[in-house]
Protein backbone atom coordinates (compact mmCIF):
# COMPACT_ATOMS: atom_id res chain seq x y z
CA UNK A 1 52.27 57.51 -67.90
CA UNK A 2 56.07 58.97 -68.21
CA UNK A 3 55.18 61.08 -65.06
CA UNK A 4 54.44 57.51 -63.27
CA UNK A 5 57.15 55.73 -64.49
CA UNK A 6 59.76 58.19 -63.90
CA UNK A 7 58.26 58.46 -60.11
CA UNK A 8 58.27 54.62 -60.01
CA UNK A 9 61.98 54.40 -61.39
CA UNK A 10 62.66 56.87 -58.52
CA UNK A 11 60.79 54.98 -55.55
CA UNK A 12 62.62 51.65 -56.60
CA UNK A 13 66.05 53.01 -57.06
CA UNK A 14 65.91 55.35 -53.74
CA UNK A 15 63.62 52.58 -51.71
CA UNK A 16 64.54 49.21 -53.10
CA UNK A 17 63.93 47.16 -49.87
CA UNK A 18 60.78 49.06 -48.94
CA UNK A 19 59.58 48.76 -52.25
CA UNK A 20 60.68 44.90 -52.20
CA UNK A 21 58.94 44.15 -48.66
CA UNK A 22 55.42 46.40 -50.60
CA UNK A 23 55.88 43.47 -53.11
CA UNK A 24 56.03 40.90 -50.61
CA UNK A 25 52.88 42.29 -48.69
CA UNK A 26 50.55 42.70 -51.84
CA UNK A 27 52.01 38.97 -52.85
CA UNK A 28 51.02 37.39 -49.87
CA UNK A 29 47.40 39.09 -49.25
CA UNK A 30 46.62 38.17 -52.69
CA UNK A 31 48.01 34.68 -51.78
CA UNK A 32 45.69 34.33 -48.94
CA UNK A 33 42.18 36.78 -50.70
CA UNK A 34 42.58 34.81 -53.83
CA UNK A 35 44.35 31.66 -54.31
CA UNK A 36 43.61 29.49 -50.44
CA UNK A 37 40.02 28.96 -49.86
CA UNK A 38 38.52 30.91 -46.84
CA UNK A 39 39.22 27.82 -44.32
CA UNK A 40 42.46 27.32 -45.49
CA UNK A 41 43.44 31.37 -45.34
CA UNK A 42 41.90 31.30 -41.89
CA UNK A 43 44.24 28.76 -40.56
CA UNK A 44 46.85 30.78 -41.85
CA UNK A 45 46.20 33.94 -40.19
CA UNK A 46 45.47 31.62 -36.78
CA UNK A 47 49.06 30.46 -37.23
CA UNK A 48 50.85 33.48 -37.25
CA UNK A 49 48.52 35.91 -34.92
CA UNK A 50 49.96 36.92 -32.06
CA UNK A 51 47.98 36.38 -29.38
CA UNK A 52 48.59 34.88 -26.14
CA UNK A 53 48.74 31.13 -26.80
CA UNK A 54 50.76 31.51 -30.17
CA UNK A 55 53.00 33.83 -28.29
CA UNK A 56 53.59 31.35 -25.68
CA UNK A 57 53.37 27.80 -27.92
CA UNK A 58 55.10 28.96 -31.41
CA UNK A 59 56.52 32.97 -30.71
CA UNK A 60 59.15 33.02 -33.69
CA UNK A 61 56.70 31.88 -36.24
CA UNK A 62 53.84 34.14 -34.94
CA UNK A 63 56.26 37.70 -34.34
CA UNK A 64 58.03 36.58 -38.01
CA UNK A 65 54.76 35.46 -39.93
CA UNK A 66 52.46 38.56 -38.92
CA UNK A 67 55.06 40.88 -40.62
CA UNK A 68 54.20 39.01 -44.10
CA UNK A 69 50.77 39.89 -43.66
CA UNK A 70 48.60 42.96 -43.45
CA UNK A 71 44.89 43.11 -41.84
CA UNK A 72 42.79 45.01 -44.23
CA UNK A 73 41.42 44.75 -47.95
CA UNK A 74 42.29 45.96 -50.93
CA UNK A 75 38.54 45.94 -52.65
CA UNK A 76 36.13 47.54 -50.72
CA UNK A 77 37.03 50.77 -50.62
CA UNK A 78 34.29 51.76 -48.87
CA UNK A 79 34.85 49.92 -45.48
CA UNK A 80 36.78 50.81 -42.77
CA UNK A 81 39.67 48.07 -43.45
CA UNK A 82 40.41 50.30 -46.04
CA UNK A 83 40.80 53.06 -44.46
CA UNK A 84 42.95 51.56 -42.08
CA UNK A 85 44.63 49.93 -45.42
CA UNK A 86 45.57 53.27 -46.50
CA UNK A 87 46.98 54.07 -43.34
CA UNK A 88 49.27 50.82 -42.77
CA UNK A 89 50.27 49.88 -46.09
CA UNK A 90 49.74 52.89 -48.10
CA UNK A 91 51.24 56.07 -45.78
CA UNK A 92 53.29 54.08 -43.03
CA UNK A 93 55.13 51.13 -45.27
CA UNK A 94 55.26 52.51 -49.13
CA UNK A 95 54.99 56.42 -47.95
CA UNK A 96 57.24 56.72 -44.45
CA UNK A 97 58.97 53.42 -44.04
CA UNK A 98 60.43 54.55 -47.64
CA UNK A 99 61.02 57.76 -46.60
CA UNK A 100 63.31 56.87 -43.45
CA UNK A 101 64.60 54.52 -45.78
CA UNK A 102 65.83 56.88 -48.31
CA UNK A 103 67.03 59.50 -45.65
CA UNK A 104 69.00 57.54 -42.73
CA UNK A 105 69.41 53.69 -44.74
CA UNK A 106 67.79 50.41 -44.57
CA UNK A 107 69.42 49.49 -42.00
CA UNK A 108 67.74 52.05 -39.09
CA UNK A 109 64.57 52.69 -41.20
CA UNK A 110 63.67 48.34 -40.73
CA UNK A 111 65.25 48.78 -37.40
CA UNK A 112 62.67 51.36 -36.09
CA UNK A 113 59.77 49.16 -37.63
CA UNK A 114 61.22 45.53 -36.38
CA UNK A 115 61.22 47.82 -33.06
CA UNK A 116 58.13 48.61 -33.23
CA UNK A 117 56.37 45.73 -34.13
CA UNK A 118 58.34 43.44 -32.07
CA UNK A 119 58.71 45.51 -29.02
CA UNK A 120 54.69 46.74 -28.63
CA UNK A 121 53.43 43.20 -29.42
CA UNK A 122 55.37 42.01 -26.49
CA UNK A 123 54.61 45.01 -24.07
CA UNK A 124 51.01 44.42 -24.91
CA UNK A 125 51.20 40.97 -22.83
CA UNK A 126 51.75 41.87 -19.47
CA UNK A 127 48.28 44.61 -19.62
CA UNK A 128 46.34 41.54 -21.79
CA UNK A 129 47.76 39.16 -18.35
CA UNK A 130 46.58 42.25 -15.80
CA UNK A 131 43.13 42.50 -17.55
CA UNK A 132 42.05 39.05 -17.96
CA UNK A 133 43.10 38.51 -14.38
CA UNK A 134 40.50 41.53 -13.16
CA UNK A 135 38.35 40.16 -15.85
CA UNK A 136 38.36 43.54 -18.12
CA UNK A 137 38.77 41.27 -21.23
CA UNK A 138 37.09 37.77 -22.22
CA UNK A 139 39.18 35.21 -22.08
CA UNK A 140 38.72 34.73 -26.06
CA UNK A 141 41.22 37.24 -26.68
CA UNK A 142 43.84 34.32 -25.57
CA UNK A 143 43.16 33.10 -29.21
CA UNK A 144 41.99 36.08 -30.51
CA UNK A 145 43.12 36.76 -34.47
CA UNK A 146 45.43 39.30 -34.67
CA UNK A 147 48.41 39.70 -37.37
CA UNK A 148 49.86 42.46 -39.34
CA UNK A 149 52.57 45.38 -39.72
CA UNK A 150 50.23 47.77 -38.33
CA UNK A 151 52.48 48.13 -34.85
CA UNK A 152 55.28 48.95 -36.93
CA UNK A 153 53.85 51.13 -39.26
CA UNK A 154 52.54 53.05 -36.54
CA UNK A 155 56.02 53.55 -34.86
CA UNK A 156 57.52 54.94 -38.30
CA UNK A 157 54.57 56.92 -38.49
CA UNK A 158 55.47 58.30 -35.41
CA UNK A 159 59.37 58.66 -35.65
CA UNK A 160 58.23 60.74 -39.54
CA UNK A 161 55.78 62.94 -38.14
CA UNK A 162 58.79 64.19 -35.83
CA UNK A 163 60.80 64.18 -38.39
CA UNK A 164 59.24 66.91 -40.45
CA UNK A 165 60.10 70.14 -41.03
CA UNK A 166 56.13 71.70 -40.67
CA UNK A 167 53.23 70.89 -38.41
CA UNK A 168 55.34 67.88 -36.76
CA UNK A 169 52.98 68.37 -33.87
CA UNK A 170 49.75 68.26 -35.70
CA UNK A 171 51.19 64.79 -37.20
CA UNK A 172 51.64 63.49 -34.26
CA UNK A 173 48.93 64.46 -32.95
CA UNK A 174 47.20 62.24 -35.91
CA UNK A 175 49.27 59.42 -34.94
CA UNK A 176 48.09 58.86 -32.12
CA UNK A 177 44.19 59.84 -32.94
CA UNK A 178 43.67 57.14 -35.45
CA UNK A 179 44.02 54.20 -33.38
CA UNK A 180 42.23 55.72 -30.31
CA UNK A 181 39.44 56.95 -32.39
CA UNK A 182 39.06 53.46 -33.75
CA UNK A 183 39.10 51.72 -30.75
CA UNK A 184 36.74 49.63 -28.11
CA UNK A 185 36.34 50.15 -24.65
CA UNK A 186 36.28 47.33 -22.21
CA UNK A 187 36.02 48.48 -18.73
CA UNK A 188 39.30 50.68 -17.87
CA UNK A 189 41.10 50.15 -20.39
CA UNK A 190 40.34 50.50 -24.31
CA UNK A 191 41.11 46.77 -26.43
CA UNK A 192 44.75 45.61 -26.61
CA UNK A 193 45.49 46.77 -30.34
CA UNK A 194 44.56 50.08 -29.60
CA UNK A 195 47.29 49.73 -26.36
CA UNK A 196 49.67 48.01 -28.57
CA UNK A 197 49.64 50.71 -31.58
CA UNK A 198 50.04 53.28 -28.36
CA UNK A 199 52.95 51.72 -27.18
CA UNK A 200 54.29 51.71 -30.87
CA UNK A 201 53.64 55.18 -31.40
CA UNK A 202 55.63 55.85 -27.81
CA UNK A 203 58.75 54.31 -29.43
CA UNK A 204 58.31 55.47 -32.86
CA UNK A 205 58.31 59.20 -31.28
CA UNK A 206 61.39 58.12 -29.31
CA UNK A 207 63.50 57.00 -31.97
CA UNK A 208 62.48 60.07 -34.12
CA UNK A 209 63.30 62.43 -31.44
CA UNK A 210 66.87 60.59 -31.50
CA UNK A 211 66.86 60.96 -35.11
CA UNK A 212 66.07 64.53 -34.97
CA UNK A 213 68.43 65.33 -32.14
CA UNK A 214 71.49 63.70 -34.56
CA UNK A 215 70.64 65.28 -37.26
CA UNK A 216 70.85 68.72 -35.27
CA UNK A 217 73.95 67.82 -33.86
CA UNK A 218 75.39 67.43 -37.68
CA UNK A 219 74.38 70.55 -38.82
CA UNK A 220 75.87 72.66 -35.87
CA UNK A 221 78.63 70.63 -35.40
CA UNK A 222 81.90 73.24 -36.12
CA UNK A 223 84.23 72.57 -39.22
CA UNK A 224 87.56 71.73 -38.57
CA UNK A 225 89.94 73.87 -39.51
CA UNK A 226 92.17 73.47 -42.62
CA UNK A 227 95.70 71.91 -42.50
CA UNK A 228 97.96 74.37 -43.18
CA UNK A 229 100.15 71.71 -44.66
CA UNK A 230 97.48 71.08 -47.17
CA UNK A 231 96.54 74.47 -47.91
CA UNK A 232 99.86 75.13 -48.48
């Protein structure tokens, strides 16, 4: 029990707004699994999905709102929703997002993950626009659910596992396998979350291999020499 307090005390003091936005997440999926019947929950997740026709009616509320939420379950363990639980909420937002947080700031650590989210939802509309028009996808996926942080989790996955000082390769590598393993195949192309956590793990790796290339740069940068007035 000291052990886990002493870590907690550490996360919160070295993490506070990671830890604060962990809060928010657990708060609102509880919100929505245990206080709003499963009609009313469902018309929540509707309103802040973004698909095509929220992107195009309502886009603030839908790109804001999905970030509150997080598609998966806390319960049963044994599903894959866990798994993919584990992978969003548990490694990418407490474990990396906290990480990045604690090494290079709030500031760039919620910058890469806004980025992510943000920019791979959007980049996903154009290929959703190409395949319904050669009729690779069913028109339902116009109003198809879909909500979450997993596009940004995925990109700070990405910009950690280049980040680290062993098997950064074999990370990445992992990175990208998850969602491709766990996606569906329609025609050419595999479904659009699977193209949209692709395109998140594309920028993730791009702002880590800025990250990484900065960070070289500070260690081999030369020290300026001493004043000889101040020496003196």
């Amino acid at each position: 029990m000291r052990r886990a307090a002493r870590f907690l005390g550490t996360y919160l003091s070295r993490s506070p707004v990671t830890a604060g936005y962990v809060v928010l997440l657990l708060s609102t999926h509880l919100w929505c699994t245990a206080v709003l019947s499963t009609a009313e929950a469902q018309r929540v997740l509707l309103g802040v999905s973004t698909h095509l026709d929220n992107l195009q009616d309502r886009p603030l509320r839908a790109l804001a709102g999905s970030l509150l939420l997080f598609d998966g379950t806390l319960t049963d363990v044994a599903s894959e929703a866990f798994a993919g639980t584990l992978i969003t909420l548990g490694l990418g937002v407490a474990g990396c997002l906290a990480w990045l947080e604690r090494h290079y700031g709030a500031g760039r650590a919620f910058g890469l993950f806004l980025l992510g989210h943000l920019a791979a939802t959007l980049l996903t509309v154009p290929v959703i626009l190409v395949a319904l028009a050669h009729g690779w996808y069913p028109d339902s996926v116009r109003h198809a659910p879909d909500f979450g942080i997993s596009y940004g989790a995925e990109a700070v996955l990405a910009a950690g596992a280049l980040l680290l000082p062993r098997a950064r390769w074999l990370a990445a590598a992992g990175v990208v396998a998850w969602p491709v393993l766990g996606g569906d195949w329609s025609g050419v192309l595999p479904d659009f979350t699977t193209i949209g956590h692709l395109l998140a793990a594309a920028i993730g790796f791009v702002c880590g291999a800025v990250l990484l290339r900065t960070a070289r740069r500070a260690t081999t940068a030369p020290v300026p020499p001493a004043d000889p007035a101040l020496v003196e």
